[in-house]
PDB file of N, CA and C in Angstrom:
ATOM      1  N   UNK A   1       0.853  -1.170   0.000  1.00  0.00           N
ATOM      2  CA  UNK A   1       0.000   0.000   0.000  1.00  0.00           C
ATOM      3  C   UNK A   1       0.900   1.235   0.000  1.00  0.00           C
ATOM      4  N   UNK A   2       0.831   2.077  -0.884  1.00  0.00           N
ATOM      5  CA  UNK A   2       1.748   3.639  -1.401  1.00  0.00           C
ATOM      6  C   UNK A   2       0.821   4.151  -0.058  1.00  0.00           C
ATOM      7  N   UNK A   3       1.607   5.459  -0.309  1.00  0.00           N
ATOM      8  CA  UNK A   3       1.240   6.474   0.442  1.00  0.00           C
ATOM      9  C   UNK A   3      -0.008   7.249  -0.021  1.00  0.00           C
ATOM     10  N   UNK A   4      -0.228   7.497  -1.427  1.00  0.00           N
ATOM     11  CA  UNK A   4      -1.759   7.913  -1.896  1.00  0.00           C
ATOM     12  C   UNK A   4      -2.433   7.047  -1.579  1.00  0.00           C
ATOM     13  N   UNK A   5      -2.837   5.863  -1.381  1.00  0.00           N
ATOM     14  CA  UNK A   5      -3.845   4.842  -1.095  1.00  0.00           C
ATOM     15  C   UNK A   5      -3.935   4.927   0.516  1.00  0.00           C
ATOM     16  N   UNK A   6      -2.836   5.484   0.931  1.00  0.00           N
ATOM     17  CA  UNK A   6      -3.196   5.430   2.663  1.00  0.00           C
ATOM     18  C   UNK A   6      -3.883   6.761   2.784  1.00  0.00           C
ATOM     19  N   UNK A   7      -3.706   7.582   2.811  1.00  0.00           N
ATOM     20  CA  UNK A   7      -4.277   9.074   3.065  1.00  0.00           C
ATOM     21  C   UNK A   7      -5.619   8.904   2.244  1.00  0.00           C
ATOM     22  N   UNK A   8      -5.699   8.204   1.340  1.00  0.00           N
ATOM     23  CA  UNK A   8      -6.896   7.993   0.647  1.00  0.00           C
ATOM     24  C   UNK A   8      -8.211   7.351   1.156  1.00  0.00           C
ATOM     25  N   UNK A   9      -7.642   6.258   2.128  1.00  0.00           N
ATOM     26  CA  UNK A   9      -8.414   5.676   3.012  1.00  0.00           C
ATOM     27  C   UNK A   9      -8.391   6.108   4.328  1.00  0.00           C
ATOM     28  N   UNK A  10      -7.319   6.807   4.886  1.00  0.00           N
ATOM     29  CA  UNK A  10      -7.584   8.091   5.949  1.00  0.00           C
ATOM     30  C   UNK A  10      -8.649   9.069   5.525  1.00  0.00           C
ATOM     31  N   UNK A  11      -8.852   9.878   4.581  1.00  0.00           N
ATOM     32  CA  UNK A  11      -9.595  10.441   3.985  1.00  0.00           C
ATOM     33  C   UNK A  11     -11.075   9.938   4.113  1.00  0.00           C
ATOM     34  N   UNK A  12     -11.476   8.700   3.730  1.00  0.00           N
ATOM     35  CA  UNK A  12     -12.655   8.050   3.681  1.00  0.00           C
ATOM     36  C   UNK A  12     -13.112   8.068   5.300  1.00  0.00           C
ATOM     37  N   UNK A  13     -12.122   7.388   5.761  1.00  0.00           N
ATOM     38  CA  UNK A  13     -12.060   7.623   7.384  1.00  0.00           C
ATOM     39  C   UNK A  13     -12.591   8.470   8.397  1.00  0.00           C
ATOM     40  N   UNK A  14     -12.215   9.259   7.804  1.00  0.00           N
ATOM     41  CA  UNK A  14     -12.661  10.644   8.326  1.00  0.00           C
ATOM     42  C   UNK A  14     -14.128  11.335   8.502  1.00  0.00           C
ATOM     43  N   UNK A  15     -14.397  11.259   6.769  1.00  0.00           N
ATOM     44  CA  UNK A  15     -15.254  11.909   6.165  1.00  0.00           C
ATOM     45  C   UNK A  15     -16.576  10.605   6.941  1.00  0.00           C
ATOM     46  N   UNK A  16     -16.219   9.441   6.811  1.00  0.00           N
ATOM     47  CA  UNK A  16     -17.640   8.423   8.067  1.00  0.00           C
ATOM     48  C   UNK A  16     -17.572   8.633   9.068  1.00  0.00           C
ATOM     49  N   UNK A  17     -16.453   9.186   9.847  1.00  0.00           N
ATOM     50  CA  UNK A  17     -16.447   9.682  11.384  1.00  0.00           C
ATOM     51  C   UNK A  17     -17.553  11.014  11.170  1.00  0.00           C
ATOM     52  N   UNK A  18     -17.167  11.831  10.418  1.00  0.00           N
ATOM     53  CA  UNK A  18     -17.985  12.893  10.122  1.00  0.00           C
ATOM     54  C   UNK A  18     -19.260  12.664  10.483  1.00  0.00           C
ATOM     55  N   UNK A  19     -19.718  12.002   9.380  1.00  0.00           N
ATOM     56  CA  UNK A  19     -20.558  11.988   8.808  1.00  0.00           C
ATOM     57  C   UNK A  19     -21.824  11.157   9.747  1.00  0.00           C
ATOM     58  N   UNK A  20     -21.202  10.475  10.858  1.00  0.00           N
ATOM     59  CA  UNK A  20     -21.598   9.370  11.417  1.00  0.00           C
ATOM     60  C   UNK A  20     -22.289  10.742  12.796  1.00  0.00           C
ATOM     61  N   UNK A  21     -20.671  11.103  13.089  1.00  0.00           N
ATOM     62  CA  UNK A  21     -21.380  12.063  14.447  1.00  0.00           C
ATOM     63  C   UNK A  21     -22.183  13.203  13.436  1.00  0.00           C
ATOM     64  N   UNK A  22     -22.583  13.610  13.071  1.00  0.00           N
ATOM     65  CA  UNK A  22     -23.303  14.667  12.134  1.00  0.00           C
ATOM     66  C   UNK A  22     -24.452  13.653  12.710  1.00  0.00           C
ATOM     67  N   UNK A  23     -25.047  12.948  12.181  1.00  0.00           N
ATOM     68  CA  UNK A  23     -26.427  11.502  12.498  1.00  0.00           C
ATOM     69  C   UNK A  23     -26.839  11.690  13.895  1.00  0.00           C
ATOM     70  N   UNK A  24     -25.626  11.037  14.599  1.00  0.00           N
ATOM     71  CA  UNK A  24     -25.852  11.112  15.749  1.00  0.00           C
ATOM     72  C   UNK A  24     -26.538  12.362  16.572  1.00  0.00           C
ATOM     73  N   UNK A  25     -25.283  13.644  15.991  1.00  0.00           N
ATOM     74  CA  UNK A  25     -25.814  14.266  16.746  1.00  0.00           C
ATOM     75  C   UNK A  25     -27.311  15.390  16.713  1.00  0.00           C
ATOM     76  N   UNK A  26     -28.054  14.630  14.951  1.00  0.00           N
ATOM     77  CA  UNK A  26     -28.892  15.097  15.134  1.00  0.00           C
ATOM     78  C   UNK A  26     -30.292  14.242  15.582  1.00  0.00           C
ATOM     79  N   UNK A  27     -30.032  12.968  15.986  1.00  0.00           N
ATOM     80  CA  UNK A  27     -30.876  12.137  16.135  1.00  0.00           C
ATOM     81  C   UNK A  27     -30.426  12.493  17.972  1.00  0.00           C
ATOM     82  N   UNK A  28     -29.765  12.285  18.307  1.00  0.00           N
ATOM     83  CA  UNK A  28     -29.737  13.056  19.647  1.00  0.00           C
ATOM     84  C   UNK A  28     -30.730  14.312  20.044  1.00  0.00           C
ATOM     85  N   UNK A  29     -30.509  15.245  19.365  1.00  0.00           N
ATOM     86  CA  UNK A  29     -30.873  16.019  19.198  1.00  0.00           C
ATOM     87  C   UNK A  29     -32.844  15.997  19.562  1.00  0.00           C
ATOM     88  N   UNK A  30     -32.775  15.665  18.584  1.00  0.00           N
ATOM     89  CA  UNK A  30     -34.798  15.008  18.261  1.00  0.00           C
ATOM     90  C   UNK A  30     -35.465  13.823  19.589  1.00  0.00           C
ATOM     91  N   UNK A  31     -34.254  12.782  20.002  1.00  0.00           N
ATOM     92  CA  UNK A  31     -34.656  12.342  21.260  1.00  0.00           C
ATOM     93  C   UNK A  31     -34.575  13.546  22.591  1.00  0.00           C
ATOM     94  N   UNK A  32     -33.907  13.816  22.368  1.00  0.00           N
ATOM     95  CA  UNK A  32     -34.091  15.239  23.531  1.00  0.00           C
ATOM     96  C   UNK A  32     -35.103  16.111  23.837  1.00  0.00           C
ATOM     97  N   UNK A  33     -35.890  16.095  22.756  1.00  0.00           N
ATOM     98  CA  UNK A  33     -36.522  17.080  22.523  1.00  0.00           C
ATOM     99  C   UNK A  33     -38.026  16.354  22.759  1.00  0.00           C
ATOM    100  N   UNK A  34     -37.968  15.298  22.442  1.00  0.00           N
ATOM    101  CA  UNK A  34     -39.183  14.476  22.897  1.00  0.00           C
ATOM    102  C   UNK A  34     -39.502  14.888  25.143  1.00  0.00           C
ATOM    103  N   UNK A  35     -40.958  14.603  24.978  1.00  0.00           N
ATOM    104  CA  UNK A  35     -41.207  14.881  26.358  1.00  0.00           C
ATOM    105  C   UNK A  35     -40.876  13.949  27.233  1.00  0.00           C
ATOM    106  N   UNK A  36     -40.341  13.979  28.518  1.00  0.00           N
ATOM    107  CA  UNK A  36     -39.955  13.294  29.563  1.00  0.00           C
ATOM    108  C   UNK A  36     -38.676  12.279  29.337  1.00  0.00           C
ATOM    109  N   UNK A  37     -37.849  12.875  28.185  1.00  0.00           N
ATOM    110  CA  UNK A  37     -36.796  12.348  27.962  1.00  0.00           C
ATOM    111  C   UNK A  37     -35.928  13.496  28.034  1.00  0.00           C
ATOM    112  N   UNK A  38     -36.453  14.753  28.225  1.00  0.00           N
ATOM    113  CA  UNK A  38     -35.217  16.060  28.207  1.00  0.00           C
ATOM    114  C   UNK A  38     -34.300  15.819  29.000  1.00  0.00           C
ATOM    115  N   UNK A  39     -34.749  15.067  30.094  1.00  0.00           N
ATOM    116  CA  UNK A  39     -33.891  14.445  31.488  1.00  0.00           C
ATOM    117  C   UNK A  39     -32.596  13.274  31.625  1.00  0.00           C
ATOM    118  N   UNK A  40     -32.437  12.851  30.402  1.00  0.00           N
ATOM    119  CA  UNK A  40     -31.621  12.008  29.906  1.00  0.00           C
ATOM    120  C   UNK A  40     -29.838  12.272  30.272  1.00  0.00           C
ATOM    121  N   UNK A  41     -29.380  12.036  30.581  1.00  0.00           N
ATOM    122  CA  UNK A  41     -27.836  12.754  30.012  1.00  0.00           C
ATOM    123  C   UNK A  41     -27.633  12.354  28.805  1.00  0.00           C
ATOM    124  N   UNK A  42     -27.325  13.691  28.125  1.00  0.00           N
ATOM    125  CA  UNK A  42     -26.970  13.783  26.559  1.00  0.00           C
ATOM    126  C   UNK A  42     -25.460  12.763  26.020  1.00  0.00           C
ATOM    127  N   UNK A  43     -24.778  12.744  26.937  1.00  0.00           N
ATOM    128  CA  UNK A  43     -23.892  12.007  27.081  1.00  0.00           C
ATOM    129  C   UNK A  43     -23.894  10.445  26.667  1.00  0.00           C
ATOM    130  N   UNK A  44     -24.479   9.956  27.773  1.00  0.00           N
ATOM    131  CA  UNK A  44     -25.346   8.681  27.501  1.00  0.00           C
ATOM    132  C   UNK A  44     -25.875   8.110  26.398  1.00  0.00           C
ATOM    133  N   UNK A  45     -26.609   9.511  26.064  1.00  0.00           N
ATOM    134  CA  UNK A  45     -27.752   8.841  24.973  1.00  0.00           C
ATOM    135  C   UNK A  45     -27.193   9.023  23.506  1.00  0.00           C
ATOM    136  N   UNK A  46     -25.694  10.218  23.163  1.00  0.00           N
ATOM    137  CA  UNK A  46     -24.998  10.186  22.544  1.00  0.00           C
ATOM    138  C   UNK A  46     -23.995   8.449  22.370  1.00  0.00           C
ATOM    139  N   UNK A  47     -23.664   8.488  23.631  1.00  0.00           N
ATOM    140  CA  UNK A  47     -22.880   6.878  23.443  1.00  0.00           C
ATOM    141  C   UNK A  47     -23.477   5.691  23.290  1.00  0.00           C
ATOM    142  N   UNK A  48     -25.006   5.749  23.758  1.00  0.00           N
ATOM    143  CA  UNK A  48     -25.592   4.464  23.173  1.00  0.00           C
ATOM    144  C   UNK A  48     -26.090   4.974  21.697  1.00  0.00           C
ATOM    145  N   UNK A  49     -26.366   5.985  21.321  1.00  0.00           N
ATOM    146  CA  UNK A  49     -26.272   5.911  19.902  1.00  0.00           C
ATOM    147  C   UNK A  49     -25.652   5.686  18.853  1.00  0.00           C
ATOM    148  N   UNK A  50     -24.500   5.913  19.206  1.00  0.00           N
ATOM    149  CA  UNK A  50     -22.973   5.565  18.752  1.00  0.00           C
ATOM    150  C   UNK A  50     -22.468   4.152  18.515  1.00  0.00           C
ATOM    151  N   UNK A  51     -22.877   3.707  19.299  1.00  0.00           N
ATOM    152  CA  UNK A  51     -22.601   2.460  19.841  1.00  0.00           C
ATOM    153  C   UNK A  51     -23.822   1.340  19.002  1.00  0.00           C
ATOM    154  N   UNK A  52     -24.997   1.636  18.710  1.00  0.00           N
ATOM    155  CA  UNK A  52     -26.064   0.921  18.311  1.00  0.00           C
ATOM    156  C   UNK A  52     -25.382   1.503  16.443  1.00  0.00           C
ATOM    157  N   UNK A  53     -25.617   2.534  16.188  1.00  0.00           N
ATOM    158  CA  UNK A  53     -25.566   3.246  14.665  1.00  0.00           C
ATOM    159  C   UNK A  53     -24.311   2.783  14.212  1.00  0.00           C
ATOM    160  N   UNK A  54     -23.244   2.876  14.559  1.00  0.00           N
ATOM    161  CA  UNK A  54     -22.118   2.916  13.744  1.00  0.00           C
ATOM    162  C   UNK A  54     -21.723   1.332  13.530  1.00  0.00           C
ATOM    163  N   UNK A  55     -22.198   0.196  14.573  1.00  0.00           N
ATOM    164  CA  UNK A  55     -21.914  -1.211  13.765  1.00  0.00           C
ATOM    165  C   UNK A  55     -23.294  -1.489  13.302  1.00  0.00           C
ATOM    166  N   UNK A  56     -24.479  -1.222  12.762  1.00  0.00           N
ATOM    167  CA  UNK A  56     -25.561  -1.473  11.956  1.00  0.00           C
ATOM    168  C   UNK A  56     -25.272  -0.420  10.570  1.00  0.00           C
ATOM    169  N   UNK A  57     -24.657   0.605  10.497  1.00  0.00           N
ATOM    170  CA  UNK A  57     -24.520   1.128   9.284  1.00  0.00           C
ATOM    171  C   UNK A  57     -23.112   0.545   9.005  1.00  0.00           C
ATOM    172  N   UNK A  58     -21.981   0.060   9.652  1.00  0.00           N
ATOM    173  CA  UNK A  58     -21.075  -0.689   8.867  1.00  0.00           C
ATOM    174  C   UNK A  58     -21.203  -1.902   8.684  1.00  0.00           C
ATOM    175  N   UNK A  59     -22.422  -2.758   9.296  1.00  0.00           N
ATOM    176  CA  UNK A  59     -22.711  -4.182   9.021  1.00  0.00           C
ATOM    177  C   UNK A  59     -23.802  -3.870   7.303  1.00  0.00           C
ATOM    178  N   UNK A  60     -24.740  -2.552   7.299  1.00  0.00           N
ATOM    179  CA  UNK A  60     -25.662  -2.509   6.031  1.00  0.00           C
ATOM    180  C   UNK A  60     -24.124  -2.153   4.911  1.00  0.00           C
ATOM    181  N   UNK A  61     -23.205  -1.312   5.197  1.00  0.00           N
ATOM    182  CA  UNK A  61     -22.227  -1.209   4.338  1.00  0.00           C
ATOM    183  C   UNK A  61     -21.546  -2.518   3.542  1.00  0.00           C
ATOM    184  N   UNK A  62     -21.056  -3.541   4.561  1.00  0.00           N
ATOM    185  CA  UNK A  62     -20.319  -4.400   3.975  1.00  0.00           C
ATOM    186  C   UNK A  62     -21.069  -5.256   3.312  1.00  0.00           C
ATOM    187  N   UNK A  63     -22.365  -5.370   3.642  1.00  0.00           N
ATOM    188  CA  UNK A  63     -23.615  -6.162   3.265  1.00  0.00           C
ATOM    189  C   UNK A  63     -23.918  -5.732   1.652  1.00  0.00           C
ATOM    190  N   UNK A  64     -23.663  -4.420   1.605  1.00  0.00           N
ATOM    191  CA  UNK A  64     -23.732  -3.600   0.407  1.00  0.00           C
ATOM    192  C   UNK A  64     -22.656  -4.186  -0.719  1.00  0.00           C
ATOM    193  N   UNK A  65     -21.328  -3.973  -0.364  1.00  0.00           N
ATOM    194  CA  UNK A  65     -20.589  -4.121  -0.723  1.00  0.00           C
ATOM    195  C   UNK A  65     -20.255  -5.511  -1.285  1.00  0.00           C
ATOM    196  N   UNK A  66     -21.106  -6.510  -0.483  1.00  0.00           N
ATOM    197  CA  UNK A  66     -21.258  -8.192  -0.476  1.00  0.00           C
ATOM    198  C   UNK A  66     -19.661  -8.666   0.039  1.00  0.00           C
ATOM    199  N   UNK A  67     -18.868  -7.757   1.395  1.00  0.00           N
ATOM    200  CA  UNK A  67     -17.239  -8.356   1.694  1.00  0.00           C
ATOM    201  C   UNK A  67     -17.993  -9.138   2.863  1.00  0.00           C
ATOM    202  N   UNK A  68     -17.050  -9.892   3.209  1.00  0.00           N
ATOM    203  CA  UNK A  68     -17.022 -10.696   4.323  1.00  0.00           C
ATOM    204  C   UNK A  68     -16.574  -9.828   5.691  1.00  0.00           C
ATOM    205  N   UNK A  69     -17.312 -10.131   7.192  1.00  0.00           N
ATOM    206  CA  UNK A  69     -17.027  -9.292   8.102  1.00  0.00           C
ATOM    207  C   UNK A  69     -16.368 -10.519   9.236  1.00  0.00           C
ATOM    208  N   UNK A  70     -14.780  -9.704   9.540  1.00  0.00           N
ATOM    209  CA  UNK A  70     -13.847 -10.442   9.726  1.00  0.00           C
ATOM    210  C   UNK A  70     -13.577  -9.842  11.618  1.00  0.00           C
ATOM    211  N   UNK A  71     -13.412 -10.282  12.746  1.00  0.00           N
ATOM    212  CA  UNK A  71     -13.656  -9.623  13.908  1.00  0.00           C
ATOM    213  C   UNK A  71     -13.150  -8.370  13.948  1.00  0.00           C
ATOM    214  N   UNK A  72     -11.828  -8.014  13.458  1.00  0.00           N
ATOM    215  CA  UNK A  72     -11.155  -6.709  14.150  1.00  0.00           C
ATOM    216  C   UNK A  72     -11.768  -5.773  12.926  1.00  0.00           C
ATOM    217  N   UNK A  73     -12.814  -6.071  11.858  1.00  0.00           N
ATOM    218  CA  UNK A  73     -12.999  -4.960  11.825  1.00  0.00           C
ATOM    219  C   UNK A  73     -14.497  -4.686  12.693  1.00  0.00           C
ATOM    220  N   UNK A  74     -15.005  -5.407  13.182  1.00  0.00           N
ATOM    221  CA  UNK A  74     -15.944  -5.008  14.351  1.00  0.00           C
ATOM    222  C   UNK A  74     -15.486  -4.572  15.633  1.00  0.00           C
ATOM    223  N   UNK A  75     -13.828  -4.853  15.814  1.00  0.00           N
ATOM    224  CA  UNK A  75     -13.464  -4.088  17.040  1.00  0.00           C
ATOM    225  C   UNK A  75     -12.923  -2.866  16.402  1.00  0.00           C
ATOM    226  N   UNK A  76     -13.176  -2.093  15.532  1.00  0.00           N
ATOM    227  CA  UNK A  76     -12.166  -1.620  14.800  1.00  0.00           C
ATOM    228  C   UNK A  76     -13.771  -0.251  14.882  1.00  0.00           C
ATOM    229  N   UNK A  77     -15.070  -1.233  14.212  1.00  0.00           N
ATOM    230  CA  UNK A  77     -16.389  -0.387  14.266  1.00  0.00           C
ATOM    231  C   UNK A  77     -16.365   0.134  15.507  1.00  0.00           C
ATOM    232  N   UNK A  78     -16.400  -0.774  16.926  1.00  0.00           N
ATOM    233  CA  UNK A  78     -16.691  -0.176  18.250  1.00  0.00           C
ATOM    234  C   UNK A  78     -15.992   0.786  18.308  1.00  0.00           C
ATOM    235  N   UNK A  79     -14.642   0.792  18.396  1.00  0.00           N
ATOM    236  CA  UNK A  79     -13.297   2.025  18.373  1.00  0.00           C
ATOM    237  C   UNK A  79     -13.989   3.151  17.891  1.00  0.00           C
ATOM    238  N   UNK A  80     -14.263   3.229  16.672  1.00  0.00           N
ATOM    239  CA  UNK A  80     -14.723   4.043  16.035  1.00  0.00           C
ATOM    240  C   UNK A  80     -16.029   4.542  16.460  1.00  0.00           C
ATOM    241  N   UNK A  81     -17.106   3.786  16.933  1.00  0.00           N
ATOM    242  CA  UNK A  81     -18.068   4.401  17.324  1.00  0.00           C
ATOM    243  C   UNK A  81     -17.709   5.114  18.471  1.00  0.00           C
ATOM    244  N   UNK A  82     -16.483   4.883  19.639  1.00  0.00           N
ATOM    245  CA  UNK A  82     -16.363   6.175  20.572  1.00  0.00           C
ATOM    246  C   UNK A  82     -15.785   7.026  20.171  1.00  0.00           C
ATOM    247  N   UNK A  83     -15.171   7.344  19.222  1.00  0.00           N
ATOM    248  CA  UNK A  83     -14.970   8.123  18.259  1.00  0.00           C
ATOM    249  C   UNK A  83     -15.459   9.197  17.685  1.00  0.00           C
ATOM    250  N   UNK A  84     -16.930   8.556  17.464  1.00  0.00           N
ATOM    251  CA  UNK A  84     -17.928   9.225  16.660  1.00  0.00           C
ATOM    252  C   UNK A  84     -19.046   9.849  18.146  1.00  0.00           C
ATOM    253  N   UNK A  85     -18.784   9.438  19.244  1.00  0.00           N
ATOM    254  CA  UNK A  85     -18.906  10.111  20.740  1.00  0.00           C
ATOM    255  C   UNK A  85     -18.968  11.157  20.481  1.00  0.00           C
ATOM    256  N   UNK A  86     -17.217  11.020  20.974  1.00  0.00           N
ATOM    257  CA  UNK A  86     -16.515  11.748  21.430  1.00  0.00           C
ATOM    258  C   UNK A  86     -16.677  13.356  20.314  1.00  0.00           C
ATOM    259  N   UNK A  87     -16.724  13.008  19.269  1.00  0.00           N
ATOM    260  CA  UNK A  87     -16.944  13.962  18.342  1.00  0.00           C
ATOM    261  C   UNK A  87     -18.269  14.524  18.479  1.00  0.00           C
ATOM    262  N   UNK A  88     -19.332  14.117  18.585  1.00  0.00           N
ATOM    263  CA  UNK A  88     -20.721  14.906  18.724  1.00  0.00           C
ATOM    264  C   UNK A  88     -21.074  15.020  20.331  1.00  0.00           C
ATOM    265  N   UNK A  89     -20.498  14.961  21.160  1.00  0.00           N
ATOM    266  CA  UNK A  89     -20.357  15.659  22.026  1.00  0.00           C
ATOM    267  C   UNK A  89     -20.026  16.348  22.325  1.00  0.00           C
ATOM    268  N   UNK A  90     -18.550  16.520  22.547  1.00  0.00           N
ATOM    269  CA  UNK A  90     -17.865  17.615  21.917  1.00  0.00           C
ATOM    270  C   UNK A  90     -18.435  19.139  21.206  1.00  0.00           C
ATOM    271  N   UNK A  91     -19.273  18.666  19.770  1.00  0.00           N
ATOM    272  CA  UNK A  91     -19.673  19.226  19.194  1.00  0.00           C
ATOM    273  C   UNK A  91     -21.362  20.330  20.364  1.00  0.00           C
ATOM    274  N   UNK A  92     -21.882  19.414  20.370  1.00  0.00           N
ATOM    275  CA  UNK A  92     -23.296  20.150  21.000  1.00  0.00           C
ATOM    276  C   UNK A  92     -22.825  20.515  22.581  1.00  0.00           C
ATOM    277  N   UNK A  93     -21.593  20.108  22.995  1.00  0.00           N
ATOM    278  CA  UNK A  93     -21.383  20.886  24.402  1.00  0.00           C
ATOM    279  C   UNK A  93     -21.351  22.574  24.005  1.00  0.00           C
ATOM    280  N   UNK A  94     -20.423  22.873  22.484  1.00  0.00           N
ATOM    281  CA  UNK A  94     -19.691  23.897  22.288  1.00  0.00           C
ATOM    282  C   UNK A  94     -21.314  24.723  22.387  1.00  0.00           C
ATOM    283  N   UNK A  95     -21.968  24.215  20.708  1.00  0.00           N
ATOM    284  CA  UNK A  95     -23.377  24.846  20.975  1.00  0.00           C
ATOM    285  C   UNK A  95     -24.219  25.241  22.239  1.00  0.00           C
ATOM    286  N   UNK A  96     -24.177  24.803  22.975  1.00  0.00           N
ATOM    287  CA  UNK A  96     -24.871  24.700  23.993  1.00  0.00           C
ATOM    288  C   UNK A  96     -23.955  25.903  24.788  1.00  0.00           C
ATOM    289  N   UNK A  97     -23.310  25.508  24.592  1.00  0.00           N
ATOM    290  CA  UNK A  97     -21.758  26.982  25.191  1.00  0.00           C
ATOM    291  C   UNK A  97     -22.215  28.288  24.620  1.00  0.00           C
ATOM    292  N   UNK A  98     -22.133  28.022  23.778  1.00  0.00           N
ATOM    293  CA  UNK A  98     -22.472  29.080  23.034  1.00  0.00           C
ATOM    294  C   UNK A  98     -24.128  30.013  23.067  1.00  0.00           C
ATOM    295  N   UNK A  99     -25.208  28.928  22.825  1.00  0.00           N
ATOM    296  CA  UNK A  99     -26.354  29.267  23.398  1.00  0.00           C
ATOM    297  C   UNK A  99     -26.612  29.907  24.684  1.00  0.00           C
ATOM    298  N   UNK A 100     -25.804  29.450  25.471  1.00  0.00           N
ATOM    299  CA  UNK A 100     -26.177  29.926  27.167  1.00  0.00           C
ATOM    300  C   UNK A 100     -25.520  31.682  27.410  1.00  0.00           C
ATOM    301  N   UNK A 101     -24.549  31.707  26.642  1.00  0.00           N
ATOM    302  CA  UNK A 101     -23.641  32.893  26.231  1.00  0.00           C
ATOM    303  C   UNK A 101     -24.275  33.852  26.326  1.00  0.00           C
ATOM    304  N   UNK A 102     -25.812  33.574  25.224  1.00  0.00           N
ATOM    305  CA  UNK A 102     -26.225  34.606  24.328  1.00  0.00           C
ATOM    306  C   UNK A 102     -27.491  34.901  25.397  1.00  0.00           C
ATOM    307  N   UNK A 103     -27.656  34.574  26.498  1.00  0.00           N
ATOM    308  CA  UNK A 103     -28.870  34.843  27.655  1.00  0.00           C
ATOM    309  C   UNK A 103     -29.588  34.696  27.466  1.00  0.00           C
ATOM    310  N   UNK A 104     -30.204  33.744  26.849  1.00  0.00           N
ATOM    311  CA  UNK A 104     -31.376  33.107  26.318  1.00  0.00           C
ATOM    312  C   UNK A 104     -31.923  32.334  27.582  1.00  0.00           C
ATOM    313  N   UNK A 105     -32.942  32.222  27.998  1.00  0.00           N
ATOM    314  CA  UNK A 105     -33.417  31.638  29.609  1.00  0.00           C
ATOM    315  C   UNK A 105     -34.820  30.940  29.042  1.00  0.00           C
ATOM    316  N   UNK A 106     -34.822  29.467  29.287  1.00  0.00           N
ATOM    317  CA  UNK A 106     -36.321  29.122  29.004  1.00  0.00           C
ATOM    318  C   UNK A 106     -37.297  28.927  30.072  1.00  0.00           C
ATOM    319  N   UNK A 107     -37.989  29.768  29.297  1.00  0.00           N
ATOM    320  CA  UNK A 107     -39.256  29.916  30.912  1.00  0.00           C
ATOM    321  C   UNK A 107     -40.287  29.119  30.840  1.00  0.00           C
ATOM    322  N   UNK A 108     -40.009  27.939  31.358  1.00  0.00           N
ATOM    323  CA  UNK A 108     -41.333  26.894  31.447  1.00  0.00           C
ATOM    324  C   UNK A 108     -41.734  27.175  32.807  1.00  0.00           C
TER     325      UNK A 108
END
C-alpha cells in the first residue's frame, strides 16, 4: 500500500467519522426534545447511539458491498463508534456553550 492509497483511506475515514457524528448528533438532538426524555444525560444517549448506529450502518455497508465481516474490523467499528462520541459531544457541548452565552433563559 503507497502512500496515496493510505491518506486515501484516511480520507474516507474521516469523512464516516464525520458523517456518522453529524447523524448522531442530530438524532440526539430530536430524542431530547421528545417529552420526559429532556432528562436524559446527553452524554449517555450520545454513546448508546454511537454504539447501536455505527456497527448497523457498517454491518448494512459491507452487506452492500457483499465483503465478508472479519472480527477486528468489528473491534475496529466499536473504536470508532467512541470516536464518533466523542466527536458529537464535543460538538453540541460547544453549541450549547455558546447558546447559554447569548442569555437566552427558558421559561417553562
Amino acid at each position: 500500500m503507497n502512500m496515496n492509497e493510505m491518506l486515501q483511506c484516511l480520507s474516507c475515514l474521516l469523512i464516516a467519522i464525520g458523517m456518522m457524528a453529524f447523524i448522531v448528533s442530530v438524532i440526539t438532538q430530536v430524542i431530547k426534545s421528545w417529552p420526559g426524555l429532556e432528562k436524559l444525560p446527553t452524554s449517555a444517549v450520545v454513546i448508546t447511539l454511537s454504539l447501536l448506529l455505527c456497527p448497523a450502518s457498517f454491518v448494512a455497508m459491507m452487506a452492500w458491498l457483499k465483503q465478508p465481516i472479519q472480527w477486528y474490523m468489528v473491534f475496529a467499528c466499536m473504536v470508532a463508534a467512541f470516536v464518533v462520541a466523542l466527536v458529537s459531544m464535543d460538538g453540541w457541548e460547544r453549541v450549547k456553550e455558546i447558546w447559554e452565552r447569548t442569555g437566552y433563559k427558558d421559561k417553562r
